[in-house]
C-alpha atoms as a PDB file:
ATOM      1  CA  UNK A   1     -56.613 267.265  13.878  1.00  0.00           C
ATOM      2  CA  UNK A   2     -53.568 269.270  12.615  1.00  0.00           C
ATOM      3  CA  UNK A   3     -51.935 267.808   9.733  1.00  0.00           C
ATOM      4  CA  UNK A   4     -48.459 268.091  11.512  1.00  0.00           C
ATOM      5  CA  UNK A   5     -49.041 267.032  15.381  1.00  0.00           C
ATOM      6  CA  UNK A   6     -46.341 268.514  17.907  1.00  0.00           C
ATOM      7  CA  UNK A   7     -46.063 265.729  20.936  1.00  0.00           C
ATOM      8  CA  UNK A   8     -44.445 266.423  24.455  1.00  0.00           C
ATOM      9  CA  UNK A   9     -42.446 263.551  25.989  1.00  0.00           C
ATOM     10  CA  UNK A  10     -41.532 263.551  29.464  1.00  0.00           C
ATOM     11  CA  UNK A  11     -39.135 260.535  30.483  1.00  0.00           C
ATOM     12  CA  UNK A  12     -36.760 259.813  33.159  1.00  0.00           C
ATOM     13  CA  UNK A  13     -33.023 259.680  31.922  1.00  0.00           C
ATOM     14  CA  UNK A  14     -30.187 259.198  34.672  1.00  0.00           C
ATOM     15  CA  UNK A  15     -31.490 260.813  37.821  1.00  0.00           C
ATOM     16  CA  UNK A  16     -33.072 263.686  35.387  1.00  0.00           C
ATOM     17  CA  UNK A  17     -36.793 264.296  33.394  1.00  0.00           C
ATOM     18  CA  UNK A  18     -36.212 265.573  30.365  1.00  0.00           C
ATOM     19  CA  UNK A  19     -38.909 267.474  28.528  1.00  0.00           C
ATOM     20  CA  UNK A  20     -38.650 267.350  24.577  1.00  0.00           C
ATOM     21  CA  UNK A  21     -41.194 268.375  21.852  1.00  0.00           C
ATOM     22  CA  UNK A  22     -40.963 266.101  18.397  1.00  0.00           C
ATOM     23  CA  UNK A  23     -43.103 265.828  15.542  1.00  0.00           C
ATOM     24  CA  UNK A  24     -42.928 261.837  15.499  1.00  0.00           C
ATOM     25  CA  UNK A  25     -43.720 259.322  17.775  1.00  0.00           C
ATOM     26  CA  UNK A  26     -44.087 255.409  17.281  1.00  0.00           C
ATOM     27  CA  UNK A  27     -44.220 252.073  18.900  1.00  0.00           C
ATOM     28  CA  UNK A  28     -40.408 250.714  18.088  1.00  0.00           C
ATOM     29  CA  UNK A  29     -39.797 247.515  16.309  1.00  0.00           C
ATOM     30  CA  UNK A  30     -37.566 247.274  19.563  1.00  0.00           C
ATOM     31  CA  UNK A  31     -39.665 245.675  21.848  1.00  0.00           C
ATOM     32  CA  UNK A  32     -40.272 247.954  25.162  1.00  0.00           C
ATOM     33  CA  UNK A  33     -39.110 251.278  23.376  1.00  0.00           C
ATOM     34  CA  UNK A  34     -40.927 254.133  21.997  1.00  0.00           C
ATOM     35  CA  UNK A  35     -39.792 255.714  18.632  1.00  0.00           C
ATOM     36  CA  UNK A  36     -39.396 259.659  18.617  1.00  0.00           C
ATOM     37  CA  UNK A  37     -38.337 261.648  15.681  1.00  0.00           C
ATOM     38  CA  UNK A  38     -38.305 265.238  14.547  1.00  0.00           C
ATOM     39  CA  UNK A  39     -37.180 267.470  17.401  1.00  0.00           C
ATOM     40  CA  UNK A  40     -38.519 270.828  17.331  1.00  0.00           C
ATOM     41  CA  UNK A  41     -36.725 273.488  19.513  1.00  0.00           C
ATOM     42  CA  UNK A  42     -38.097 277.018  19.483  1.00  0.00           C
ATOM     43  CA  UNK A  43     -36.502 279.482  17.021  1.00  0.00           C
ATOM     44  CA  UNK A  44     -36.220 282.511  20.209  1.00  0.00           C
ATOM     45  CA  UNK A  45     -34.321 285.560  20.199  1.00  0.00           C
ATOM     46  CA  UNK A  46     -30.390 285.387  20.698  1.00  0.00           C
ATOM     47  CA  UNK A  47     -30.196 287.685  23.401  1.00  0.00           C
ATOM     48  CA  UNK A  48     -31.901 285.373  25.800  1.00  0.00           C
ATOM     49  CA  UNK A  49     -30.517 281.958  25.899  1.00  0.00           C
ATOM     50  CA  UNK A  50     -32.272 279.060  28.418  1.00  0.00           C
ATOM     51  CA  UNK A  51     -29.316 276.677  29.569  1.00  0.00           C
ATOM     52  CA  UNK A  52     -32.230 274.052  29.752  1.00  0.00           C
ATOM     53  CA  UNK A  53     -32.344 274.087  26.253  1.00  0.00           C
ATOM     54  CA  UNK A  54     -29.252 274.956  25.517  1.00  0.00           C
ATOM     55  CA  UNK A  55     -28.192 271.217  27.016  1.00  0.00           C
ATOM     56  CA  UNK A  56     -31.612 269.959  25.296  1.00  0.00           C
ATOM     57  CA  UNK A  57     -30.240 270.995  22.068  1.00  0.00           C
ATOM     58  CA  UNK A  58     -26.616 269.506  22.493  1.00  0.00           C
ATOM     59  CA  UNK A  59     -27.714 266.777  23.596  1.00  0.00           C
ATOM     60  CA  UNK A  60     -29.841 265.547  20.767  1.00  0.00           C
ATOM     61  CA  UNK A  61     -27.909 267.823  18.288  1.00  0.00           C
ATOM     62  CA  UNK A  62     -27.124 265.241  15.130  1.00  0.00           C
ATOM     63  CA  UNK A  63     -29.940 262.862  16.209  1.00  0.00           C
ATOM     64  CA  UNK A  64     -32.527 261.664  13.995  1.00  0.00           C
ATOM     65  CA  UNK A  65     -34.663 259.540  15.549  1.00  0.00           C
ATOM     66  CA  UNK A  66     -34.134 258.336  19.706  1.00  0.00           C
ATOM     67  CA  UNK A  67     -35.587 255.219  21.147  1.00  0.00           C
ATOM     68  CA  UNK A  68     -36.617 255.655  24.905  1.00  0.00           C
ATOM     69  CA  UNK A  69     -37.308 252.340  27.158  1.00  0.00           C
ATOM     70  CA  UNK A  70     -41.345 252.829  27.433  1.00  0.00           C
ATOM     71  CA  UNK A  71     -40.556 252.122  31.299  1.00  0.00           C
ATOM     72  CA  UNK A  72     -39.063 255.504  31.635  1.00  0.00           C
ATOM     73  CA  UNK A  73     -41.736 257.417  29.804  1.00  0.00           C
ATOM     74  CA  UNK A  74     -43.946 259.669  32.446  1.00  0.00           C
ATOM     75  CA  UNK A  75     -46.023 261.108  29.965  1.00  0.00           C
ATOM     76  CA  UNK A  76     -46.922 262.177  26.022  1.00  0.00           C
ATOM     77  CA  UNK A  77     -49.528 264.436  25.308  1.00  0.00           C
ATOM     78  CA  UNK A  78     -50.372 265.940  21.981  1.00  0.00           C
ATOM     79  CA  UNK A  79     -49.951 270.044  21.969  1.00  0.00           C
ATOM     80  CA  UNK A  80     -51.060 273.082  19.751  1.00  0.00           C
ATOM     81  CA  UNK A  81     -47.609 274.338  19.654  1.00  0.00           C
ATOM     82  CA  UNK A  82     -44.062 274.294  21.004  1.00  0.00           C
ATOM     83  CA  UNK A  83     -43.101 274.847  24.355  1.00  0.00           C
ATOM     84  CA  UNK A  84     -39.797 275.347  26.360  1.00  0.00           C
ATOM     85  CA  UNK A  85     -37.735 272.039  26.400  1.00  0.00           C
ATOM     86  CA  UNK A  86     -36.628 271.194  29.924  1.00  0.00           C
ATOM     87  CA  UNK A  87     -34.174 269.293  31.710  1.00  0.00           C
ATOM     88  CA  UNK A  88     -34.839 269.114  35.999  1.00  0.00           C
ATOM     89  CA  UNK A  89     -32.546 267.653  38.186  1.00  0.00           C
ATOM     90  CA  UNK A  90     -34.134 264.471  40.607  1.00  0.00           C
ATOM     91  CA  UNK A  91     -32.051 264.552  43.704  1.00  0.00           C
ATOM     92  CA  UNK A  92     -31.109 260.900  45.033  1.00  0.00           C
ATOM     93  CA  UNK A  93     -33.942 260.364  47.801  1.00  0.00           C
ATOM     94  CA  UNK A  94     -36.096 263.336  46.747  1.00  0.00           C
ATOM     95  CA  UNK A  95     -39.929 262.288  47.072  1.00  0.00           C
ATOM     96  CA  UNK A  96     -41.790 262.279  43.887  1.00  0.00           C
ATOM     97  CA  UNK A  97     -45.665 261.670  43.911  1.00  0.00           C
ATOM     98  CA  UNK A  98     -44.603 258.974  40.119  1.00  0.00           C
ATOM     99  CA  UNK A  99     -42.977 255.431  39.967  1.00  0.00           C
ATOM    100  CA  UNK A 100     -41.492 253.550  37.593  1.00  0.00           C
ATOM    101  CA  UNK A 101     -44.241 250.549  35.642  1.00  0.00           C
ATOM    102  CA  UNK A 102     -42.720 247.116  37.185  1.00  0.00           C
ATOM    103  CA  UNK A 103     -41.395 245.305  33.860  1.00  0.00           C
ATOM    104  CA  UNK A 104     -40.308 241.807  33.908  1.00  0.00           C
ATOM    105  CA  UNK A 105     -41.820 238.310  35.090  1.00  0.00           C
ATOM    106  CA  UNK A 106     -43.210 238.314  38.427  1.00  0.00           C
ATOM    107  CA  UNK A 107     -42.011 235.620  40.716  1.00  0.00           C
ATOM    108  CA  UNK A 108     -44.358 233.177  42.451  1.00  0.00           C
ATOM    109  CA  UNK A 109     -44.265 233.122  45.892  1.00  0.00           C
ATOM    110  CA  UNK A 110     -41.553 230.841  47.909  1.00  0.00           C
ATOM    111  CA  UNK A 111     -39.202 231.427  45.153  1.00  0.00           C
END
């Protein structure tokens, strides 16, 4: 196992799935959140600039650690190496093949 572990996180954020790479990842004191930390955004050439990551990168500029509600999370997986960051658009009624985990008490029935 590599002594520094790159993660991808894919989560839902207001009508969007963002796709980050960090070097941290926890279980927040926070209860229902998930503790990332460590960004990593590729070092690429100047001359080529992704507006994906572009936004990725102001968007998280100054941050050191971001707590994301676990309900939002699609997926994590553990990678060799960096990837491209990615932001994708999720148009209002658009079918998607994933759903969001049901949180919260369920009622009993007649209520």
């Amino acid at each position: 196992m590599p002594s520094n572990p790159i993660f991808k996180v894919i989560f839902y954020n207001q009508n969007q799935v963002f796709e980050i790479f960090v070097r941290g990842i926890f279980q927040s004191d926070m209860y229902g959140f998930v503790e990332v930390e460590e960004f990593v955004f590729g070092e690429r050439s100047q001359l080529v600039v992704d507006p994906s990551e572009e936004k990725l990168k102001n968007e998280f500029a100054g941050v050191k650690r971001s707590y994301i509600p676990a309900h939002s999370i699609v997926r994590i997986d553990e990678v060799e190496s960096e990837g491209m960051p990615k932001v994708i658009d999720v148009k209002p009624g658009e079918k998607s093949n994933t759903i969001s985990y049901p949180f919260g008490k369920p009622k009993p029935p007649g209520e």
